[in-house]
PDB file of N, CA and C in Angstrom:
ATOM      1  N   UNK A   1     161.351-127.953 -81.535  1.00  0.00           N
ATOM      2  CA  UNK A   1     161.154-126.666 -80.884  1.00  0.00           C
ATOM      3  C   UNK A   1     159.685-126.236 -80.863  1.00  0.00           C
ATOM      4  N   UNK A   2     158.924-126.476 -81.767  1.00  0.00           N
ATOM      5  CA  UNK A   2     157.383-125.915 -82.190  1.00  0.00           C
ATOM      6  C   UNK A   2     156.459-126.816 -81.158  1.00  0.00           C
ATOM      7  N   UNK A   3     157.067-128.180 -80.344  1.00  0.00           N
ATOM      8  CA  UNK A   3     156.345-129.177 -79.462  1.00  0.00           C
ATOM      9  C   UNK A   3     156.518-127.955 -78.149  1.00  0.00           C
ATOM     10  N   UNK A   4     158.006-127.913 -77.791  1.00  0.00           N
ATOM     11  CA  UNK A   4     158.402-127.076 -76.673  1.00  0.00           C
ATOM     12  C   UNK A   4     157.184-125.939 -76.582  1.00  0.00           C
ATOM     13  N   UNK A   5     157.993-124.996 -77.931  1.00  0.00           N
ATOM     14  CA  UNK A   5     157.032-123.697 -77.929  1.00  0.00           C
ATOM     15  C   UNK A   5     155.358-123.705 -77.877  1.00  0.00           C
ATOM     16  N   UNK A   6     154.675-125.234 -78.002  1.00  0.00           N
ATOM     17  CA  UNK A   6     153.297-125.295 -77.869  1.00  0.00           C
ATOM     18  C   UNK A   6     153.062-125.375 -76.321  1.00  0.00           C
ATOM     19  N   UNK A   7     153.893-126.231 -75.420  1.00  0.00           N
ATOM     20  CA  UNK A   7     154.307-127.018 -73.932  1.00  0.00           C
ATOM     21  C   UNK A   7     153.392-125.163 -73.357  1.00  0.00           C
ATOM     22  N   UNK A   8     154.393-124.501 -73.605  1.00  0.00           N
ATOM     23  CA  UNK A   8     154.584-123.078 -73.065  1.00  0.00           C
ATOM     24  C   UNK A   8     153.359-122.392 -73.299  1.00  0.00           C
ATOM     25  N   UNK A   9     152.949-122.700 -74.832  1.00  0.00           N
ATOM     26  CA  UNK A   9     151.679-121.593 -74.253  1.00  0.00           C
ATOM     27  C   UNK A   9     150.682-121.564 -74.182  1.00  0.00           C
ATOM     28  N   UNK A  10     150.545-123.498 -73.873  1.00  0.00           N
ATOM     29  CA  UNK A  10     149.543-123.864 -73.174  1.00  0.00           C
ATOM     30  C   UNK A  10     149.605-123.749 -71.101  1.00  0.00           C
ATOM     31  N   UNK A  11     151.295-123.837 -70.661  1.00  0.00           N
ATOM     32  CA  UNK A  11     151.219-122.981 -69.317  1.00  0.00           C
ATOM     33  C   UNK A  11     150.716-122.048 -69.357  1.00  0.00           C
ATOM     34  N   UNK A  12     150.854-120.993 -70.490  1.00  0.00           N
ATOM     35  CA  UNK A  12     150.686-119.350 -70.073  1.00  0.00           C
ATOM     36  C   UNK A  12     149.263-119.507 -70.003  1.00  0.00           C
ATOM     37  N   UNK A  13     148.165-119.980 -71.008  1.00  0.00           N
ATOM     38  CA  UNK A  13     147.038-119.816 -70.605  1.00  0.00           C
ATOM     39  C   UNK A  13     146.404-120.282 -69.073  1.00  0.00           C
ATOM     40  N   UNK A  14     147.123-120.834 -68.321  1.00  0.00           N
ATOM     41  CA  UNK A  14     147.103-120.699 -66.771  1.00  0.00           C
ATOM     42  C   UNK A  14     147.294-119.537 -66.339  1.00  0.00           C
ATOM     43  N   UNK A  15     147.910-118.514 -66.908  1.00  0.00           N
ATOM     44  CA  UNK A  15     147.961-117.041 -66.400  1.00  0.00           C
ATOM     45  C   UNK A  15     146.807-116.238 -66.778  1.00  0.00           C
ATOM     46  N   UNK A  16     145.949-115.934 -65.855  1.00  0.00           N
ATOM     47  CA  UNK A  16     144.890-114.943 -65.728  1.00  0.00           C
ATOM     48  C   UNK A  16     145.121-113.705 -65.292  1.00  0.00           C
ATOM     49  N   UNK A  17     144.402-112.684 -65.964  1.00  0.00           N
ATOM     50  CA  UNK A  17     144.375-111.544 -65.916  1.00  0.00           C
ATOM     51  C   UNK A  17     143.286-111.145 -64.817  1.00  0.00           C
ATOM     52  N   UNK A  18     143.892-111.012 -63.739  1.00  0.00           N
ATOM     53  CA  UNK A  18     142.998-110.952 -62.302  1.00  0.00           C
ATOM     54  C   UNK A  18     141.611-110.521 -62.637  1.00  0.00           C
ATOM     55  N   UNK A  19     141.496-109.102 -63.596  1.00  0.00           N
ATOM     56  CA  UNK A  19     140.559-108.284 -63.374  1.00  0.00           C
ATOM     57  C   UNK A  19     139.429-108.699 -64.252  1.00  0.00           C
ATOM     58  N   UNK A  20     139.967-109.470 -65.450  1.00  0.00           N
ATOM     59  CA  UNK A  20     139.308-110.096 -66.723  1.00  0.00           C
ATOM     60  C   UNK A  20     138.954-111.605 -66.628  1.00  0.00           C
ATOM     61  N   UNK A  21     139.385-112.456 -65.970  1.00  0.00           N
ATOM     62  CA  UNK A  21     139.344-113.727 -65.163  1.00  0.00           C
ATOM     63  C   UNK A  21     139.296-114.359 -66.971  1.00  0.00           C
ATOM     64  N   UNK A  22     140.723-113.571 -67.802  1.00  0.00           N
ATOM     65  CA  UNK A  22     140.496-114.410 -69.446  1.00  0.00           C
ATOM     66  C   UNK A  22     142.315-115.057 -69.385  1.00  0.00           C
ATOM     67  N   UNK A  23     142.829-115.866 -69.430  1.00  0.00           N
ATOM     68  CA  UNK A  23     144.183-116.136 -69.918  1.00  0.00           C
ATOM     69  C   UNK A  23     145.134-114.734 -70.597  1.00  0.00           C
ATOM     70  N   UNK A  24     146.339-114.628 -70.914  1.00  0.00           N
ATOM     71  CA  UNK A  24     147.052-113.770 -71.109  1.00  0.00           C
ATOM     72  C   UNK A  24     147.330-114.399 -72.587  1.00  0.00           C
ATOM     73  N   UNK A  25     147.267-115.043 -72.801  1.00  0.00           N
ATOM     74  CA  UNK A  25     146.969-115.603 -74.582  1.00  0.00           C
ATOM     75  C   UNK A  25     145.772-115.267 -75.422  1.00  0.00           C
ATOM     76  N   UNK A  26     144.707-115.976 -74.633  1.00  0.00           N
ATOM     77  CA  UNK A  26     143.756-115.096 -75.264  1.00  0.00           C
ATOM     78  C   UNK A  26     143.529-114.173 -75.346  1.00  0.00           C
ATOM     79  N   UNK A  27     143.908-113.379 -74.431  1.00  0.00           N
ATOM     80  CA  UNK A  27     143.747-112.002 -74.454  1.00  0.00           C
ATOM     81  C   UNK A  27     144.570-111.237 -75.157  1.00  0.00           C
ATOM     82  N   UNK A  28     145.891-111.777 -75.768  1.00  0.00           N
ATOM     83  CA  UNK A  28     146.261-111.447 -76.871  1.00  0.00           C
ATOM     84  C   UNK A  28     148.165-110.897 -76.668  1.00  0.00           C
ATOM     85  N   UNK A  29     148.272-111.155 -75.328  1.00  0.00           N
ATOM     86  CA  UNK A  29     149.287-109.842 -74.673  1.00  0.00           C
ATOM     87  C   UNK A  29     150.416-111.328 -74.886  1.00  0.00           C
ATOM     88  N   UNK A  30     150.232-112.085 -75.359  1.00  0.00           N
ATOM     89  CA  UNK A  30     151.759-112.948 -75.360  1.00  0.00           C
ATOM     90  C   UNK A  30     151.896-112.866 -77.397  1.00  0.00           C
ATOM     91  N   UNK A  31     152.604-111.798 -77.561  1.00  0.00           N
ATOM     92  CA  UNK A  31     153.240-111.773 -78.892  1.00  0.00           C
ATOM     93  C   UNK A  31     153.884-113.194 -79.506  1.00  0.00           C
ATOM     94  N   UNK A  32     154.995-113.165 -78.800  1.00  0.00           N
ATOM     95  CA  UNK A  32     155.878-114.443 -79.098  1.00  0.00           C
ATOM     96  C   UNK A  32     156.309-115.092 -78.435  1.00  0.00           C
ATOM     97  N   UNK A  33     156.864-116.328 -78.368  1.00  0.00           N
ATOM     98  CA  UNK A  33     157.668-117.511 -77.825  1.00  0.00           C
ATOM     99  C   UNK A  33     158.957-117.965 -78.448  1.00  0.00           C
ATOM    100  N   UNK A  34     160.054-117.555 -78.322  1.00  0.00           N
ATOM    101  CA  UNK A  34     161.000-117.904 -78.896  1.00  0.00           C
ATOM    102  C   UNK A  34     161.853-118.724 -78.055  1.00  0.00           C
ATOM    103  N   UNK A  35     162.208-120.096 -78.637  1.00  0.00           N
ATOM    104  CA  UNK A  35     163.117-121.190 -77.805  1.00  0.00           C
ATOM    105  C   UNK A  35     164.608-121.304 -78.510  1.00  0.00           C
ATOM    106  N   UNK A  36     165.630-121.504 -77.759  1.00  0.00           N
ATOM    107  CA  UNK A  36     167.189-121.532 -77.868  1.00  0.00           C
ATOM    108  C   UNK A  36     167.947-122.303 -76.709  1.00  0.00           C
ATOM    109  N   UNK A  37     167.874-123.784 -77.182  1.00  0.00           N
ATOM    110  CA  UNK A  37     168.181-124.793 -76.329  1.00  0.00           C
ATOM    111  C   UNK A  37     167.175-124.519 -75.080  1.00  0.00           C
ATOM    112  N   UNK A  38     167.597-124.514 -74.179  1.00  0.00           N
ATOM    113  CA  UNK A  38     166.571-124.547 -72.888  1.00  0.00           C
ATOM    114  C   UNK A  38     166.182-123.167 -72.093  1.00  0.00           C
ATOM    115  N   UNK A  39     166.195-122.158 -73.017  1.00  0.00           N
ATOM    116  CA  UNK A  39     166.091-121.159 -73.225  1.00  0.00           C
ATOM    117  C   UNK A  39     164.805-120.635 -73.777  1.00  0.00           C
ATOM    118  N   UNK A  40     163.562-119.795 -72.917  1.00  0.00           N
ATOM    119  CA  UNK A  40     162.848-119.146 -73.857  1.00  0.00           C
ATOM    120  C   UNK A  40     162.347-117.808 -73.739  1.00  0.00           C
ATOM    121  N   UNK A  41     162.044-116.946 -74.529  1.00  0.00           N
ATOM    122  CA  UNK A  41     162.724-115.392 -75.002  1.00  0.00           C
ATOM    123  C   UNK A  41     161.167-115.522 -75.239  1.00  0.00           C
ATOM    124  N   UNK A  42     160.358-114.704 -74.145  1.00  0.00           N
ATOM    125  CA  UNK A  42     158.340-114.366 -74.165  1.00  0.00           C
ATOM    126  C   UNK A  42     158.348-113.242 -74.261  1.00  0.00           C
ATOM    127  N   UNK A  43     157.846-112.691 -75.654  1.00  0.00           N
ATOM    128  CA  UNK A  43     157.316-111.035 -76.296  1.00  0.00           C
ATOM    129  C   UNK A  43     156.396-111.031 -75.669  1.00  0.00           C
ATOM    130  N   UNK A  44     155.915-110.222 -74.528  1.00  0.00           N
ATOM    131  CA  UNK A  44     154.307-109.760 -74.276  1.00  0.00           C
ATOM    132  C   UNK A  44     154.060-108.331 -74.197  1.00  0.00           C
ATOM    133  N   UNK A  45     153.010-107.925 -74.115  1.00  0.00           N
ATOM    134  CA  UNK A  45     152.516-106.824 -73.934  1.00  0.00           C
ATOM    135  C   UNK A  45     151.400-106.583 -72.882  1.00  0.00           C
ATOM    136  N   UNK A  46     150.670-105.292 -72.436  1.00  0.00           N
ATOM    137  CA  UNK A  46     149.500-105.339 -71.871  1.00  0.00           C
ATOM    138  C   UNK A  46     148.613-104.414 -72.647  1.00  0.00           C
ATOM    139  N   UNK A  47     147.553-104.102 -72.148  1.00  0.00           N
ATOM    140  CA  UNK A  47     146.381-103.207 -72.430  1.00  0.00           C
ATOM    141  C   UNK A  47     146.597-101.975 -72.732  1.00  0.00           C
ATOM    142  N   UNK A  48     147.599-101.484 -71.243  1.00  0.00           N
ATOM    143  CA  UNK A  48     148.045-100.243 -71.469  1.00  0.00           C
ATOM    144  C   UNK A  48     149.718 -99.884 -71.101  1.00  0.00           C
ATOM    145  N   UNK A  49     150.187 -99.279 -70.787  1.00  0.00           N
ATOM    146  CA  UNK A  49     151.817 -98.822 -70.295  1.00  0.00           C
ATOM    147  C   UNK A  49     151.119 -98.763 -68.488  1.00  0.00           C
ATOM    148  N   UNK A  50     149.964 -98.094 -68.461  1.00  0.00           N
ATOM    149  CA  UNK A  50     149.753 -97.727 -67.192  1.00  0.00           C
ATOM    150  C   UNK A  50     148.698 -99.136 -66.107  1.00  0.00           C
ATOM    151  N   UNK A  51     149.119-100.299 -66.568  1.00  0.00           N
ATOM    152  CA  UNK A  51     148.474-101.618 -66.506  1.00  0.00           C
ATOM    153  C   UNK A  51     149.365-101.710 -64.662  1.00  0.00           C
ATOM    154  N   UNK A  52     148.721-101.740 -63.908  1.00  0.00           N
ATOM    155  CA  UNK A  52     149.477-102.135 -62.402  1.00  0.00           C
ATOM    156  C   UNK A  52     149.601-103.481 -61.973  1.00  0.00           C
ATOM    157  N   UNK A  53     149.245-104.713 -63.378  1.00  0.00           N
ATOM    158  CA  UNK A  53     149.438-105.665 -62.798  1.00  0.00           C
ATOM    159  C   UNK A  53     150.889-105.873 -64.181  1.00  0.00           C
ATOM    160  N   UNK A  54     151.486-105.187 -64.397  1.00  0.00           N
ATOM    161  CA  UNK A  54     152.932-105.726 -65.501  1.00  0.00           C
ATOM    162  C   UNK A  54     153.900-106.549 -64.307  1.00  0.00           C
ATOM    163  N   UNK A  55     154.267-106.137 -63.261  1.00  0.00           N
ATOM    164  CA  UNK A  55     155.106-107.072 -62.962  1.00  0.00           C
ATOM    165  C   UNK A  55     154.641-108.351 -62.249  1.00  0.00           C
ATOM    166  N   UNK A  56     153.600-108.255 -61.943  1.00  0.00           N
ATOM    167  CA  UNK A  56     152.759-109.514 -61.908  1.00  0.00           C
ATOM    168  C   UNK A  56     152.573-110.391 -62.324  1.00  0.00           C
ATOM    169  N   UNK A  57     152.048-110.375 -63.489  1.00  0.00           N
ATOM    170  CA  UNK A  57     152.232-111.184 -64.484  1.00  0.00           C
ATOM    171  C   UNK A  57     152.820-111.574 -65.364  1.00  0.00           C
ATOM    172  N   UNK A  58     153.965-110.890 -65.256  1.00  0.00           N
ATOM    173  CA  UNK A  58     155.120-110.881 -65.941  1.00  0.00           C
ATOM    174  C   UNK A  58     155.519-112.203 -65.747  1.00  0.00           C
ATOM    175  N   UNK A  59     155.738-111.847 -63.564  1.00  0.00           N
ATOM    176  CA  UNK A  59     156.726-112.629 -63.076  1.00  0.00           C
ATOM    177  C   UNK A  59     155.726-114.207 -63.160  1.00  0.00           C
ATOM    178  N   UNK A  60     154.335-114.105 -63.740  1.00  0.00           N
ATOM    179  CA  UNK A  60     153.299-115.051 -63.723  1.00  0.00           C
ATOM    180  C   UNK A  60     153.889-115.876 -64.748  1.00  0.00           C
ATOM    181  N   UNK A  61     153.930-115.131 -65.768  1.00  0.00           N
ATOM    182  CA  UNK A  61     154.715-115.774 -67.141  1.00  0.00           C
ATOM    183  C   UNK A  61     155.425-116.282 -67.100  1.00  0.00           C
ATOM    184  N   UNK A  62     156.682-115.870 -66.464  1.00  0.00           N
ATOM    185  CA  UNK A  62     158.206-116.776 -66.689  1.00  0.00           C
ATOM    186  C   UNK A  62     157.983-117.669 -65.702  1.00  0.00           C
ATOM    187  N   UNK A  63     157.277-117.573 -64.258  1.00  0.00           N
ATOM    188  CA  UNK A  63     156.946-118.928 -63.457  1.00  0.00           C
ATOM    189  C   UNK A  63     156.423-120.327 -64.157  1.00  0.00           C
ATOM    190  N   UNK A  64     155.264-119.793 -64.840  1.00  0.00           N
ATOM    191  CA  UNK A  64     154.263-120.591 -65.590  1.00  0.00           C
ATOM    192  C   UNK A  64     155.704-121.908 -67.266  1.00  0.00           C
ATOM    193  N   UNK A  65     155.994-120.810 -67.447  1.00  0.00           N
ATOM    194  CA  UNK A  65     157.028-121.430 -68.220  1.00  0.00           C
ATOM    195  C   UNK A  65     158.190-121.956 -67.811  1.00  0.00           C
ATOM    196  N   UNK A  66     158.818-121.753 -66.900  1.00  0.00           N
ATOM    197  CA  UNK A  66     159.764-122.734 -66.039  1.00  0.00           C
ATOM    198  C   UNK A  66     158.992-124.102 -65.540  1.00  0.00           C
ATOM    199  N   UNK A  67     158.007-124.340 -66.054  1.00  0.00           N
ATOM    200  CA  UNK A  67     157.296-125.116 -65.598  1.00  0.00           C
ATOM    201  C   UNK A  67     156.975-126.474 -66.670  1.00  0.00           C
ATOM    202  N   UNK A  68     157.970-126.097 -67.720  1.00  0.00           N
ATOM    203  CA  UNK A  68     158.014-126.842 -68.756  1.00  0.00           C
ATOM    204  C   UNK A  68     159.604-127.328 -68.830  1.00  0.00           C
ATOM    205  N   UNK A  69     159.426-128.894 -68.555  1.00  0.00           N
ATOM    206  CA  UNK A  69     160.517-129.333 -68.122  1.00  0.00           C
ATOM    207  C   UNK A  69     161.580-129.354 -69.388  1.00  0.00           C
ATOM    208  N   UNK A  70     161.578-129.186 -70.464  1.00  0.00           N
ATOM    209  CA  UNK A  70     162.715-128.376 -71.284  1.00  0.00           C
ATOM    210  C   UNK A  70     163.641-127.392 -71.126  1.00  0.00           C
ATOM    211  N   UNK A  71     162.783-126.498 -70.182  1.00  0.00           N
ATOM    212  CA  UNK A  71     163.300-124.742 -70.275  1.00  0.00           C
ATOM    213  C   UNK A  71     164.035-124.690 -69.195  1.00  0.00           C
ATOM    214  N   UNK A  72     165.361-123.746 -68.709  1.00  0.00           N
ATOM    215  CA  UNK A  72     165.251-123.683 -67.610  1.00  0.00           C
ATOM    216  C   UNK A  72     165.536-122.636 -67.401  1.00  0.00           C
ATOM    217  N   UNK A  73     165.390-121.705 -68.120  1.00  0.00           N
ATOM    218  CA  UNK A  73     166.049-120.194 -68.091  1.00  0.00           C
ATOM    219  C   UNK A  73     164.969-119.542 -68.747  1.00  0.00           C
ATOM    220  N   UNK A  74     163.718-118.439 -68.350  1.00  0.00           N
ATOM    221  CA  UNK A  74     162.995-117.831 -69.259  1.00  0.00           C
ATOM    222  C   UNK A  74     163.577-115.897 -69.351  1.00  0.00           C
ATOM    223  N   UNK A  75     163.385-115.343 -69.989  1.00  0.00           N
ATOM    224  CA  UNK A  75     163.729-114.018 -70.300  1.00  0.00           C
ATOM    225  C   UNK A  75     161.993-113.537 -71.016  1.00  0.00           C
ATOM    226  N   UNK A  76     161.667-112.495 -70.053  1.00  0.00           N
ATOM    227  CA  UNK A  76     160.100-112.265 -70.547  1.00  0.00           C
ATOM    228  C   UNK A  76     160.127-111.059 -70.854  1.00  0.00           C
ATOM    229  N   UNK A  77     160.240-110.668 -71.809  1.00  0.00           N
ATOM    230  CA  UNK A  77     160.457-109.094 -72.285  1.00  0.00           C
ATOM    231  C   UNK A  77     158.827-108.264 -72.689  1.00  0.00           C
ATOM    232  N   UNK A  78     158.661-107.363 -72.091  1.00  0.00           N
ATOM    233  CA  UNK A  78     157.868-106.333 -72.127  1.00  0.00           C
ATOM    234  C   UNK A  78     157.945-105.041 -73.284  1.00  0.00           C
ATOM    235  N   UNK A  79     156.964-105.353 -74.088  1.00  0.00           N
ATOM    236  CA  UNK A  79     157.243-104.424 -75.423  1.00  0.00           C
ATOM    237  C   UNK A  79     155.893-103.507 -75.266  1.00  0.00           C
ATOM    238  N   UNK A  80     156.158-102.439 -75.639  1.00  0.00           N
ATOM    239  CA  UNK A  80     154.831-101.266 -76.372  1.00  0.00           C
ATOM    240  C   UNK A  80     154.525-101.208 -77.480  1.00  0.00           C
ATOM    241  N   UNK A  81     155.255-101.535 -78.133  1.00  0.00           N
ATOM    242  CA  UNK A  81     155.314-101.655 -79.911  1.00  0.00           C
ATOM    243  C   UNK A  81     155.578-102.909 -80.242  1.00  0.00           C
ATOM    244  N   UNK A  82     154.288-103.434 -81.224  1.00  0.00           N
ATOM    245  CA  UNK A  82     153.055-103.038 -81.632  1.00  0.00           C
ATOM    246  C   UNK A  82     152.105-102.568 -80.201  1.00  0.00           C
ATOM    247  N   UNK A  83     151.536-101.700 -80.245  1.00  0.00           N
ATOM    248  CA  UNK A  83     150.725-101.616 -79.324  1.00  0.00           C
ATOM    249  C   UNK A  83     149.590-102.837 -79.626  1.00  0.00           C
ATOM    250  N   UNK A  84     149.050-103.063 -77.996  1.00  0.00           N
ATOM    251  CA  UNK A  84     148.256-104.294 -77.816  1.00  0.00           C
ATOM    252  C   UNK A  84     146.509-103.460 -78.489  1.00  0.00           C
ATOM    253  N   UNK A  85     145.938-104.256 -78.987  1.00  0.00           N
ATOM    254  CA  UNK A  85     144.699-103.910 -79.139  1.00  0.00           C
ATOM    255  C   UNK A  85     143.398-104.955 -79.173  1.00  0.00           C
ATOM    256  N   UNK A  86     142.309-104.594 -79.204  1.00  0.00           N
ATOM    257  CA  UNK A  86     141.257-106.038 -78.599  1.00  0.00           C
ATOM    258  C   UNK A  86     141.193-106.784 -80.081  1.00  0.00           C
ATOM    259  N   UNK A  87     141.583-106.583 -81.093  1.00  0.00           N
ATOM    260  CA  UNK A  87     142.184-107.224 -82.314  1.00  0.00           C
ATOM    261  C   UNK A  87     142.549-108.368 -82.181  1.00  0.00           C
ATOM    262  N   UNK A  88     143.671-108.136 -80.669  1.00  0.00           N
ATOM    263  CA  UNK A  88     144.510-109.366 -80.749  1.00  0.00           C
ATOM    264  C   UNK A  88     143.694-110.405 -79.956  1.00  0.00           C
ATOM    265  N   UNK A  89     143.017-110.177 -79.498  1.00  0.00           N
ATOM    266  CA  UNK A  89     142.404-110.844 -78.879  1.00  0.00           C
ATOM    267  C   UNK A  89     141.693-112.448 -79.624  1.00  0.00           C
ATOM    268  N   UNK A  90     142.028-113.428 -78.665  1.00  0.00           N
ATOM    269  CA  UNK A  90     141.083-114.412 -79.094  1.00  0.00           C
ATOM    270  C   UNK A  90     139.476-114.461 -79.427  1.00  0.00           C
ATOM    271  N   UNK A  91     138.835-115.255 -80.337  1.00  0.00           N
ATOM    272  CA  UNK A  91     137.560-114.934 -80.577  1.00  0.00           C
ATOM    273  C   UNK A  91     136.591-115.079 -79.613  1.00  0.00           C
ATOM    274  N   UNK A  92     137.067-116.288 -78.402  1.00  0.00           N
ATOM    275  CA  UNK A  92     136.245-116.739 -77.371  1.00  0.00           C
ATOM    276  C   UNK A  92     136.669-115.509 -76.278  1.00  0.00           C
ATOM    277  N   UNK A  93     137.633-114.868 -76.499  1.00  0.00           N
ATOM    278  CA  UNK A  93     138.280-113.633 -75.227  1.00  0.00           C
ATOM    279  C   UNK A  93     137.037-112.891 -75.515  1.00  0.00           C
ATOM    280  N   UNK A  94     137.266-112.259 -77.028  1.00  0.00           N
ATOM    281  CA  UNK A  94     136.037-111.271 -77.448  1.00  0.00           C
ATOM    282  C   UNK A  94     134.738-111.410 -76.957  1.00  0.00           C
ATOM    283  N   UNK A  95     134.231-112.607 -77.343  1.00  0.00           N
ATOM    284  CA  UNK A  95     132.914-113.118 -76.660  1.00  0.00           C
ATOM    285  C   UNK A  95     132.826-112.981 -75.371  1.00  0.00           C
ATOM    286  N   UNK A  96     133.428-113.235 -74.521  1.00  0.00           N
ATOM    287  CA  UNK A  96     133.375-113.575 -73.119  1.00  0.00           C
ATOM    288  C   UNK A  96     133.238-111.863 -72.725  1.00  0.00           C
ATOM    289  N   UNK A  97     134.190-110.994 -73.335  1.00  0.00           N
ATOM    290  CA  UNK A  97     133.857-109.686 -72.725  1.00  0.00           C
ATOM    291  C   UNK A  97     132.479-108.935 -73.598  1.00  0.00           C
ATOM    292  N   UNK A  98     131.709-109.481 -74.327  1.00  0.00           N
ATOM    293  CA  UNK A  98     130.796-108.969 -75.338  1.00  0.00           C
ATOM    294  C   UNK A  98     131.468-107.895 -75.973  1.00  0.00           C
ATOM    295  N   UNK A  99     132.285-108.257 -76.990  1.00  0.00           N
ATOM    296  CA  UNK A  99     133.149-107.786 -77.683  1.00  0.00           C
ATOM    297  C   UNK A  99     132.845-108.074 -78.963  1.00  0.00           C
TER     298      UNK A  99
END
């Protein structure tokens, strides 16, 4: 499962954040990856609640991961809690925004 769950979020870092041109991993907004047979269950978050690209990239996410020939069913759930913060962020994300 931990090969699968790596497969995945090395797709997601193919998902860019239009405005930030940084991955949605590094940038911190993919919480979790949870796999259940060919099944996988993506915790993310964004910046803010008032973010106008959530279903965007949402629907970026579960594309990007159907794209891993294990899975064939993704469920991408959108959480507020924990709120996202530049914390989560990768160290090279940080850098890149002079952070």
């Amino acid at each position: 499962m931990e090969k699968i769950k790596q497969k995945i979020i090395d797709k997601l870092r193919e998902v860019l954040d239009p405005e930030l041109n940084i991955n949605v991993v590094d940038l911190g907004l993919i919480y979790d990856v949870e796999i259940q047979g060919k099944k996988a269950h993506i915790i993310m978050s964004f910046t803010s609640p008032g973010c106008p690209m959530v279903r965007f990239l949402a629907g970026q996410v579960e594309s990007k991961a159907l794209e891993v020939e294990e899975i064939d069913d993704v469920l991408v759930e959108v959480v507020w809690d924990p709120p996202w913060t530049p914390e989560k962020m990768s160290r090279e994300a940080r850098e890149a925004l002079g952070i």
